[in-house]
N, C-alpha and C. Protein backbone atom coordinates (compact mmCIF):
# COMPACT_ATOMS: atom_id res chain seq x y z
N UNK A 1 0.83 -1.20 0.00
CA UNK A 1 0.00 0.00 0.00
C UNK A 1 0.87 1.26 0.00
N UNK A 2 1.87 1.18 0.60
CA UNK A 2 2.79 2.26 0.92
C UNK A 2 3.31 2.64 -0.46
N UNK A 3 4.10 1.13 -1.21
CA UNK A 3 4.96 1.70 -2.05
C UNK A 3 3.34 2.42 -3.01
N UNK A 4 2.48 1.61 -2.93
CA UNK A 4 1.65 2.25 -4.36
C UNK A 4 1.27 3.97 -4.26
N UNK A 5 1.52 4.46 -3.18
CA UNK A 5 0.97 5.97 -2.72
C UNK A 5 2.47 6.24 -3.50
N UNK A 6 3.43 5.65 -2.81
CA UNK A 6 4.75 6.47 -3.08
C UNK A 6 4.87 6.66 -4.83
N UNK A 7 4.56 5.39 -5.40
CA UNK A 7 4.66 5.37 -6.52
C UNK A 7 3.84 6.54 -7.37
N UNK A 8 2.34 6.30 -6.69
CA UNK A 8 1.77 7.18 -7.68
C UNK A 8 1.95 8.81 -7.06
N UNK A 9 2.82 9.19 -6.30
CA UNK A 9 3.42 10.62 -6.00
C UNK A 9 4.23 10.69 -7.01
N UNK A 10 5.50 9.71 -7.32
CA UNK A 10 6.51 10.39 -7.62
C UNK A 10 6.15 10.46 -9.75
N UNK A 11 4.47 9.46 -10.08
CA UNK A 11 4.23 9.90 -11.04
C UNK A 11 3.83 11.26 -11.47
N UNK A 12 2.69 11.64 -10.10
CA UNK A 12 2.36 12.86 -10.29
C UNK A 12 3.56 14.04 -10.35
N UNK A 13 4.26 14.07 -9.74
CA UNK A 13 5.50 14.61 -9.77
C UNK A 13 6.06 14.68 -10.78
N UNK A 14 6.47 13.92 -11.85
CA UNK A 14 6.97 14.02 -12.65
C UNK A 14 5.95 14.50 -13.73
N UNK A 15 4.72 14.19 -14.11
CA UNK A 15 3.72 14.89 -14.77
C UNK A 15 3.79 16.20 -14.44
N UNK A 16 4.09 16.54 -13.31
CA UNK A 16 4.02 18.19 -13.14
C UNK A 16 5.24 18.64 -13.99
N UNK A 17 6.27 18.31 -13.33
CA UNK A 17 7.37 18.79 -14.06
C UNK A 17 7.55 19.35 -15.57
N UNK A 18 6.90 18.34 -16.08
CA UNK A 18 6.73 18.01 -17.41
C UNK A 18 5.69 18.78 -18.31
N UNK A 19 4.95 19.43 -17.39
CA UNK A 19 4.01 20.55 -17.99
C UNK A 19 4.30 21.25 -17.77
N UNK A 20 4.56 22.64 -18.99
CA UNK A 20 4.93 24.00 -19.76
C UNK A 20 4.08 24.66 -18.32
N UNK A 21 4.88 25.42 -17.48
CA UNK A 21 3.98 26.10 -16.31
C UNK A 21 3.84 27.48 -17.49
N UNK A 22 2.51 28.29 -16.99
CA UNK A 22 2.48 29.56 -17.07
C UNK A 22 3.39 30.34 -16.90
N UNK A 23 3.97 31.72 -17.91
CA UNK A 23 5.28 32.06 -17.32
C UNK A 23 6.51 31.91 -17.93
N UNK A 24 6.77 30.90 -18.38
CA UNK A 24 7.56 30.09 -18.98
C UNK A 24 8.05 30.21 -20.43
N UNK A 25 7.00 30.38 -21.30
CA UNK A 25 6.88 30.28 -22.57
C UNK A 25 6.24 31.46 -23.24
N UNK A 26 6.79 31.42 -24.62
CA UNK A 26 6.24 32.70 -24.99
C UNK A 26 6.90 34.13 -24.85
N UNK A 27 5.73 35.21 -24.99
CA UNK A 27 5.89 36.36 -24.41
C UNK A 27 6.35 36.64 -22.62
N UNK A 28 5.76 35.86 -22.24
CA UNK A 28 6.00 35.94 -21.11
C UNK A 28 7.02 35.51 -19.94
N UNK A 29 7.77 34.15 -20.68
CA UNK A 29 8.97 33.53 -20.08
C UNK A 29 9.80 34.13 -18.98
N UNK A 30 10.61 33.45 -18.87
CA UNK A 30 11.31 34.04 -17.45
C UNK A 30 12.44 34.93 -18.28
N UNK A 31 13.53 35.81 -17.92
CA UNK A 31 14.80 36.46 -18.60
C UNK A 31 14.75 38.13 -18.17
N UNK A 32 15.78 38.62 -18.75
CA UNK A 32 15.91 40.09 -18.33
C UNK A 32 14.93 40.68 -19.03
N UNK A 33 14.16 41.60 -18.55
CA UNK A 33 12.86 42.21 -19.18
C UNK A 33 13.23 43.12 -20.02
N UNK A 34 12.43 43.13 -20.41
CA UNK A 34 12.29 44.30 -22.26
C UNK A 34 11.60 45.52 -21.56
N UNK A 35 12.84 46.80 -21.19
CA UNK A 35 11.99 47.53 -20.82
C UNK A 35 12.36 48.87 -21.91
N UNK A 36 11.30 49.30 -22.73
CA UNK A 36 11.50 50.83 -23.30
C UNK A 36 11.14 51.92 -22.88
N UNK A 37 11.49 53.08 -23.16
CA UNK A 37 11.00 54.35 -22.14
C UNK A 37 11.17 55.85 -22.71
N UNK A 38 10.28 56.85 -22.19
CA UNK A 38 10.75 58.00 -23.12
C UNK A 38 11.47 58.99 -21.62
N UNK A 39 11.89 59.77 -21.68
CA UNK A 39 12.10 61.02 -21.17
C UNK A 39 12.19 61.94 -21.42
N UNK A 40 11.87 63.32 -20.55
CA UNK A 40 11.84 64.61 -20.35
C UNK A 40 12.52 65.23 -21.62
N UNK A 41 13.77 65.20 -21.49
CA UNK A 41 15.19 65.77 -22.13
C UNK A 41 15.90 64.60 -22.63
N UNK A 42 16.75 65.14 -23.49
CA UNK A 42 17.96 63.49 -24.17
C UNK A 42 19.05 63.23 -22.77
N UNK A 43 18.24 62.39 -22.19
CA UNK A 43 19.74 61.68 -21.17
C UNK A 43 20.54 60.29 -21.50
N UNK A 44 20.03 60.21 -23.08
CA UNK A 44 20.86 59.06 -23.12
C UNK A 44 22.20 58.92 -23.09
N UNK A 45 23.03 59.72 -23.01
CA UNK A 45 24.58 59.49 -22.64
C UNK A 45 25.01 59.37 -20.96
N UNK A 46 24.08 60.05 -20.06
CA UNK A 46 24.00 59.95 -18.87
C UNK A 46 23.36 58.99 -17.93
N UNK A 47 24.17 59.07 -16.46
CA UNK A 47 23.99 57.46 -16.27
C UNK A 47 23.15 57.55 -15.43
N UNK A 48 22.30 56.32 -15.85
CA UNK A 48 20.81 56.17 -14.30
C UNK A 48 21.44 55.49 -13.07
N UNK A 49 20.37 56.30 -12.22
CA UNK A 49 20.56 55.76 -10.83
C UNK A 49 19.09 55.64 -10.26
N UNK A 50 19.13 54.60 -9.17
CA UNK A 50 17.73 54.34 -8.73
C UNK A 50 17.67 54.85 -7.73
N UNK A 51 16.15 55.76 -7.61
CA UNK A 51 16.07 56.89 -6.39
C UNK A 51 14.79 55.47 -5.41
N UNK A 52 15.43 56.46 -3.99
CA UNK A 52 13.75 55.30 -3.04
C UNK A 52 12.74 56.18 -3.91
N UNK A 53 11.63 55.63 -3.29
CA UNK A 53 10.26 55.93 -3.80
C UNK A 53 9.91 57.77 -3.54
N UNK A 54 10.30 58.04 -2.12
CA UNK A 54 10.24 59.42 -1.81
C UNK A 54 11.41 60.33 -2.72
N UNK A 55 12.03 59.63 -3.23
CA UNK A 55 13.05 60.39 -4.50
C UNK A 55 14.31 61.32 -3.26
N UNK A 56 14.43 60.61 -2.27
CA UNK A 56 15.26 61.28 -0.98
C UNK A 56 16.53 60.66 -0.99
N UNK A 57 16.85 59.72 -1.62
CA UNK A 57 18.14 59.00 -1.59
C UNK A 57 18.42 58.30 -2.91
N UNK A 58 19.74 57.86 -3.25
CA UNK A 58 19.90 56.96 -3.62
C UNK A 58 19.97 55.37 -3.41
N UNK A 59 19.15 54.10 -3.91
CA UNK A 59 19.36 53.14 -3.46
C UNK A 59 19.53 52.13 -4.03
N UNK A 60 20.28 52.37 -5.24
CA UNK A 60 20.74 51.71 -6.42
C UNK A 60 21.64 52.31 -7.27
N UNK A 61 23.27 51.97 -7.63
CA UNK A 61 24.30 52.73 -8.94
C UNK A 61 24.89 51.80 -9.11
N UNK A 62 25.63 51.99 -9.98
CA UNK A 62 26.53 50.88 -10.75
C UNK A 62 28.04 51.23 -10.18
N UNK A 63 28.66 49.94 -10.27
CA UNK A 63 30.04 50.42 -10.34
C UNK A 63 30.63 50.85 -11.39
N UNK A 64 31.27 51.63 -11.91
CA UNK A 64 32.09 52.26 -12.91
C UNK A 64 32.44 50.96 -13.90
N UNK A 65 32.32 49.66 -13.77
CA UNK A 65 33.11 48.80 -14.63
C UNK A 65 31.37 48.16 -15.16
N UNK A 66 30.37 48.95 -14.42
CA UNK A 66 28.99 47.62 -14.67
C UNK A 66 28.33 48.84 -15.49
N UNK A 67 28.79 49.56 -16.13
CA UNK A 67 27.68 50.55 -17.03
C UNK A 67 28.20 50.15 -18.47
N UNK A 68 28.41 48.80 -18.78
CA UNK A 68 28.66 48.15 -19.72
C UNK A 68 27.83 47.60 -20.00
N UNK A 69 27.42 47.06 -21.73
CA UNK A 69 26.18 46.12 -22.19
C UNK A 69 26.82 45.12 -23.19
N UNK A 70 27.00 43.86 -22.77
CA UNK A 70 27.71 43.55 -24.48
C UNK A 70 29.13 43.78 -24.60
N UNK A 71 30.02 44.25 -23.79
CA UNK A 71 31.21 44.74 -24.19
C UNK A 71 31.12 46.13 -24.50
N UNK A 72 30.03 46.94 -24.33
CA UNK A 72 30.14 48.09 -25.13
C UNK A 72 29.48 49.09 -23.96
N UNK A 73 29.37 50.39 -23.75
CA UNK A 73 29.09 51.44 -23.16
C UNK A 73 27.34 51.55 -23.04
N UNK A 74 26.74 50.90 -22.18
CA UNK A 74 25.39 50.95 -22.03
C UNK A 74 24.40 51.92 -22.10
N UNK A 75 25.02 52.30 -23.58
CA UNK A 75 23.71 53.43 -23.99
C UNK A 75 22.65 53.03 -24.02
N UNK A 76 21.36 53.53 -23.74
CA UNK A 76 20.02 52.68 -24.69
C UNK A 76 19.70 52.75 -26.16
N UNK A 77 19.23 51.89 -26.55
CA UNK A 77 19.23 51.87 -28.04
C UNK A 77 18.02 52.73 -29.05
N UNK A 78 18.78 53.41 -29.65
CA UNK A 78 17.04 54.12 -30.00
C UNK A 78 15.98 53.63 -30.59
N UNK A 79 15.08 53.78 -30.41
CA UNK A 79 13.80 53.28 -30.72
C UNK A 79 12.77 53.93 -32.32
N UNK A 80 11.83 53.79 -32.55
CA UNK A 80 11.23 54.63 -33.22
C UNK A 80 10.62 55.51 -32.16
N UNK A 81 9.87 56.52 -32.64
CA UNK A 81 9.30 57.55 -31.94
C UNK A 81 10.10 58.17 -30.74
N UNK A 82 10.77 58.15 -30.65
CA UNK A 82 11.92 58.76 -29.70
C UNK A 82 11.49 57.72 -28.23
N UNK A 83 11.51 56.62 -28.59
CA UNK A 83 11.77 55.44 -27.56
C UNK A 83 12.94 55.23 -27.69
N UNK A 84 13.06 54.74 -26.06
CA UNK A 84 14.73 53.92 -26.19
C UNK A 84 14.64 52.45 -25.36
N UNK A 85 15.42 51.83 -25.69
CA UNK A 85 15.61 50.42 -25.00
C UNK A 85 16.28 50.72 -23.85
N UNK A 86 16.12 50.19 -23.08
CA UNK A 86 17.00 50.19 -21.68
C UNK A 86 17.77 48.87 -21.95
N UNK A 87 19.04 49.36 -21.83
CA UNK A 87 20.35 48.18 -21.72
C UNK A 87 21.11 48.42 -20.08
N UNK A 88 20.61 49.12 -19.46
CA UNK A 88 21.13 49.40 -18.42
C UNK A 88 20.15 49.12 -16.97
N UNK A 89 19.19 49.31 -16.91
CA UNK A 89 18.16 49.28 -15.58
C UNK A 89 17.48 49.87 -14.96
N UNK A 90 16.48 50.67 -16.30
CA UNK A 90 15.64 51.82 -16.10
C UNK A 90 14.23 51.00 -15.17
N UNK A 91 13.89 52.06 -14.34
CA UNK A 91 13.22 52.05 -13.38
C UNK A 91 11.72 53.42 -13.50
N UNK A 92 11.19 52.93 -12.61
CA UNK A 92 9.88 54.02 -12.22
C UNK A 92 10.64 55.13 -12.08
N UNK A 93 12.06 54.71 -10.89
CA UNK A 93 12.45 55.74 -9.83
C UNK A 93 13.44 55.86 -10.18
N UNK A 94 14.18 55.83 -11.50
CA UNK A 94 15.41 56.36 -12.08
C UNK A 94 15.27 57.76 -12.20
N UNK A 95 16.75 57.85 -11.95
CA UNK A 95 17.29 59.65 -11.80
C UNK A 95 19.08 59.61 -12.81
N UNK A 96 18.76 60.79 -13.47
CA UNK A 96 19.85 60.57 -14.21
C UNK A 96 21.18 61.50 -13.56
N UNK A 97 22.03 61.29 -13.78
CA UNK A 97 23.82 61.75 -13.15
C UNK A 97 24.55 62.86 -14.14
N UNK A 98 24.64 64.10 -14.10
CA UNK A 98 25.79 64.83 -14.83
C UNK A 98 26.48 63.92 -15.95
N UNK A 99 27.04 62.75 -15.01
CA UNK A 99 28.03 62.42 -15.48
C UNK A 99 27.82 61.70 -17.07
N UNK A 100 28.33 61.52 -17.53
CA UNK A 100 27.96 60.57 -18.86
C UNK A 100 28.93 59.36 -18.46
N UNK A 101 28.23 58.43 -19.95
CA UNK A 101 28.73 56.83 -19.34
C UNK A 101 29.98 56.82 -19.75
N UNK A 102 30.59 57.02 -20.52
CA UNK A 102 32.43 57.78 -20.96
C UNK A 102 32.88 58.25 -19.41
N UNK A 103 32.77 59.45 -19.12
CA UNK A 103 33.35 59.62 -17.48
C UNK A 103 33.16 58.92 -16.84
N UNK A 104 31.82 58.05 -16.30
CA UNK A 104 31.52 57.21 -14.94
C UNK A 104 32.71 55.75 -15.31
N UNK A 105 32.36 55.51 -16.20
CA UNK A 105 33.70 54.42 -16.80
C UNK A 105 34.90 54.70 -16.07
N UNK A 106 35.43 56.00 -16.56
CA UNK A 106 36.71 56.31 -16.03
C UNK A 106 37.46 56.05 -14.59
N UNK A 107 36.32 56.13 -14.03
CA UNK A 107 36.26 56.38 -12.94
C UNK A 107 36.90 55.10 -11.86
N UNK A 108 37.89 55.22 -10.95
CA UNK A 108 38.56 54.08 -10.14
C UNK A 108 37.73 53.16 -9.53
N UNK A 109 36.77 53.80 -8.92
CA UNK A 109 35.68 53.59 -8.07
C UNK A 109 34.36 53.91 -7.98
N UNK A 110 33.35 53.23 -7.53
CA UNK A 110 32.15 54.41 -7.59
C UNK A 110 32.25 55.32 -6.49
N UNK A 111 31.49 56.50 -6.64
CA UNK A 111 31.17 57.69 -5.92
C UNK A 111 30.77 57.27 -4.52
N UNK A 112 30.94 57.78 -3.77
CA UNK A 112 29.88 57.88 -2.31
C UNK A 112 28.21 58.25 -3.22
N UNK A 113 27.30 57.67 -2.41
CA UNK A 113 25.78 57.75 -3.18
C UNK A 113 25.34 59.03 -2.58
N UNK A 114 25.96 59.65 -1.43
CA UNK A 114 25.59 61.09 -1.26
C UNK A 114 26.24 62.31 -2.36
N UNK A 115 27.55 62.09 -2.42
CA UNK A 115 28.52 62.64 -3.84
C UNK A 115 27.34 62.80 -5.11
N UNK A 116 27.00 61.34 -5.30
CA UNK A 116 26.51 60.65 -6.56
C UNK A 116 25.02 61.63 -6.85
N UNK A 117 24.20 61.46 -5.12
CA UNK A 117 23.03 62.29 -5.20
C UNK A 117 22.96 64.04 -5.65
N UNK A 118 23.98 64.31 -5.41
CA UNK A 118 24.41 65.97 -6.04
C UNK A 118 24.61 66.27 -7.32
N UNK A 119 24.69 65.02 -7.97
CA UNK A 119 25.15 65.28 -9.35
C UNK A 119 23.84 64.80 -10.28
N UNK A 120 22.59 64.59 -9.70
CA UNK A 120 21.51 64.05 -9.98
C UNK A 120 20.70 65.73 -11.15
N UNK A 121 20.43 65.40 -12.25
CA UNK A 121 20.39 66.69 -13.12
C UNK A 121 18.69 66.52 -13.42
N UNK A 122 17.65 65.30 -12.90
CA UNK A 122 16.36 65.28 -12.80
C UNK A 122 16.47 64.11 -12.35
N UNK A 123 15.22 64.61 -11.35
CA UNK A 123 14.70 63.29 -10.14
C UNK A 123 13.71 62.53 -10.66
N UNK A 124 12.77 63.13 -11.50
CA UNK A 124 11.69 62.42 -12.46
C UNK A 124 11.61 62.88 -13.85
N UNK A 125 12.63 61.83 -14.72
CA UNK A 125 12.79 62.22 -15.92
C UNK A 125 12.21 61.25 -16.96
N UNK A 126 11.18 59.93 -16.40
CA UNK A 126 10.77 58.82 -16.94
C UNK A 126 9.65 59.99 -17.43
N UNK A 127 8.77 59.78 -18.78
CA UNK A 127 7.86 60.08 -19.19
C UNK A 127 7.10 58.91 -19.55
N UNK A 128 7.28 57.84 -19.66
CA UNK A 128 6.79 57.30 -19.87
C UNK A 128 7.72 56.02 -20.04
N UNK A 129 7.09 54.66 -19.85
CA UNK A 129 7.89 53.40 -19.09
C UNK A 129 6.63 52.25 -19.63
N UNK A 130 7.79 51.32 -20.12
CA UNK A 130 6.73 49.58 -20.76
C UNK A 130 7.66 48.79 -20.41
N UNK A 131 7.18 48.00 -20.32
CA UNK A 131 7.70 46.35 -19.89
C UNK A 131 7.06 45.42 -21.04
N UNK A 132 8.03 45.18 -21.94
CA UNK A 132 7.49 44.21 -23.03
C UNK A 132 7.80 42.61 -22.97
N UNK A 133 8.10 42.19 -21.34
CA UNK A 133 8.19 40.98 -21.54
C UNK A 133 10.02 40.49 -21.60
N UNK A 134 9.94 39.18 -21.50
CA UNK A 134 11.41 38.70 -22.03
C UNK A 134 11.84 39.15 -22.85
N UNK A 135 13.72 39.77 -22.72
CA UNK A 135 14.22 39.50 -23.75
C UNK A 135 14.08 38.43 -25.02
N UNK A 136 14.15 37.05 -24.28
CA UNK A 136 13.96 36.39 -25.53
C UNK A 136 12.52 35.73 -25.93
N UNK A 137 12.12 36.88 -26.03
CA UNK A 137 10.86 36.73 -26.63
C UNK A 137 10.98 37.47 -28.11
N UNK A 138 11.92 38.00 -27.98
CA UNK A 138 12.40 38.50 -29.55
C UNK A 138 13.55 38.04 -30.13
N UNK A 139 13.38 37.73 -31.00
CA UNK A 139 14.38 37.73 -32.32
C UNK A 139 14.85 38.61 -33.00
N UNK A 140 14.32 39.46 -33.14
CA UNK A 140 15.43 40.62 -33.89
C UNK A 140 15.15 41.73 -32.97
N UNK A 141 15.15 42.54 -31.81
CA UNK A 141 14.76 43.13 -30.84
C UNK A 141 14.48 44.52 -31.30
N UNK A 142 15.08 45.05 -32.26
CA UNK A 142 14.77 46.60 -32.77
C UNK A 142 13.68 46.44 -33.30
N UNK A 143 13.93 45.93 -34.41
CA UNK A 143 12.81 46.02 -35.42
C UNK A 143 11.32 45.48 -34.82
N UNK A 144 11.35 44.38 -34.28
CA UNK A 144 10.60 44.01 -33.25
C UNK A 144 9.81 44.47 -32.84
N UNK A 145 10.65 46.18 -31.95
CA UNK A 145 9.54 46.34 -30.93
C UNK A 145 9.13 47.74 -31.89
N UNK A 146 9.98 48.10 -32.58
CA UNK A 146 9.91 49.73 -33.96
C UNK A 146 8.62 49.41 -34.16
N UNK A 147 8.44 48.21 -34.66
CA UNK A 147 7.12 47.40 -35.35
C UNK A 147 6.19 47.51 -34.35
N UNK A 148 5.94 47.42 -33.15
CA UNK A 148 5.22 47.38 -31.86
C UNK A 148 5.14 48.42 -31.94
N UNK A 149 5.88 49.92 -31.59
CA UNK A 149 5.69 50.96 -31.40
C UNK A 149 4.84 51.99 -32.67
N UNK A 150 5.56 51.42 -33.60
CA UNK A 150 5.15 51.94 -35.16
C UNK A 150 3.24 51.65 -35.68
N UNK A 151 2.98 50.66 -34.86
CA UNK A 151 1.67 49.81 -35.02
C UNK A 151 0.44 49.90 -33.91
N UNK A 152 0.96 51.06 -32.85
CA UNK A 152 0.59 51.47 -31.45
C UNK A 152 0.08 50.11 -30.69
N UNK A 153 0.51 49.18 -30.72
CA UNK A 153 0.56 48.10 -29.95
C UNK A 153 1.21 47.76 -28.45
N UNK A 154 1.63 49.29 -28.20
CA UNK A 154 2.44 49.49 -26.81
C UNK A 154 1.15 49.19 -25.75
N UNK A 155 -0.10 49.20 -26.59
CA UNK A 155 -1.22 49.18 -25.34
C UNK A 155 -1.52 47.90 -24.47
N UNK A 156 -0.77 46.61 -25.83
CA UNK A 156 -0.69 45.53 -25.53
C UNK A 156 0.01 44.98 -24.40
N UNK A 157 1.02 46.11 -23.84
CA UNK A 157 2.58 45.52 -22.67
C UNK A 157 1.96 46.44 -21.94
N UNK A 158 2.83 45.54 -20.33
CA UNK A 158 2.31 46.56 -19.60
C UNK A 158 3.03 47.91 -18.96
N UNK A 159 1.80 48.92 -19.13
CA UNK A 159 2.35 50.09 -18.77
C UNK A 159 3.08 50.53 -17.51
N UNK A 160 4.15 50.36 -17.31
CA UNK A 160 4.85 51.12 -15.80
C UNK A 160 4.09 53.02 -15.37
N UNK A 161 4.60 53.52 -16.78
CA UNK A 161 4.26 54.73 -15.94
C UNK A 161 3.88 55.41 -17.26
């Protein structure tokens, strides 16, 4: 009696396994998210930082060696309509830095985050913020989402802000 319970657990068990969970597949899968975004002014050469919610601190920066994407200087990528891709870790509560990603590079070390908070040139510069899901939910990722944006299908992802 015992083994037959045990047995038919470790079937069910494995039937679970074995089914595609929600989440998983698709648009929706697990991976670094597809996030595009507009702002205020052109800060794309300048580097984000994540403010708390009250926009009173900093509580998120990179180190000088992590504002890299790819081997390459983590600009965002432009978009159509003056969208950009985030290759870096745009947020609700991103705040952008004087500095550009050329200087912060340079740099030995990162800043003290009080230093870092002085050099903050807008505290709310997101105009607008999407979450399109997994990276690999695309195959060619520009054209992709140009096509999404170009086709006003942004209504389809969900809106951050």
């Amino acid at each position: 009696m015992i083994k037959t319970i045990l047995f038919a657990i470790a079937i069910m068990a494995t039937a679970v396994c074995c089914i595609p969970q929600q989440g998983m597949t698709g648009p929706h899968r697990a991976g670094p998210q597809t996030i595009i975004y507009k702002t205020r002014a052109d800060y794309s050469k300048n580097v984000p930082v994540t403010l708390s919610n009250d926009k009173s601190k900093i509580v998120s920066y990179p180190a000088p060696q992590d504002v890299y994407f790819g081997g390459q200087l983590a600009y965002p990528t432009p978009l159509a309509k003056g969208y950009l891709l985030d290759n870096r870790g745009i947020t609700i509560n991103t705040a952008f830095l004087r500095l550009t990603y050329e200087e912060y590079a340079k740099l030995s070390q990162a800043p003290d985050p009080n230093d870092l908070y002085n050099q903050i040139i807008d505290k709310d510069p997101i105009t607008q913020l999407y979450s399109l899901g997994s990276r690999y939910s695309f195959k060619n990722i520009v054209p992709e989402i140009d096509s999404i944006i170009e086709h006003h299908k942004l209504k389809d992802f969900r809106r951050l802000k």
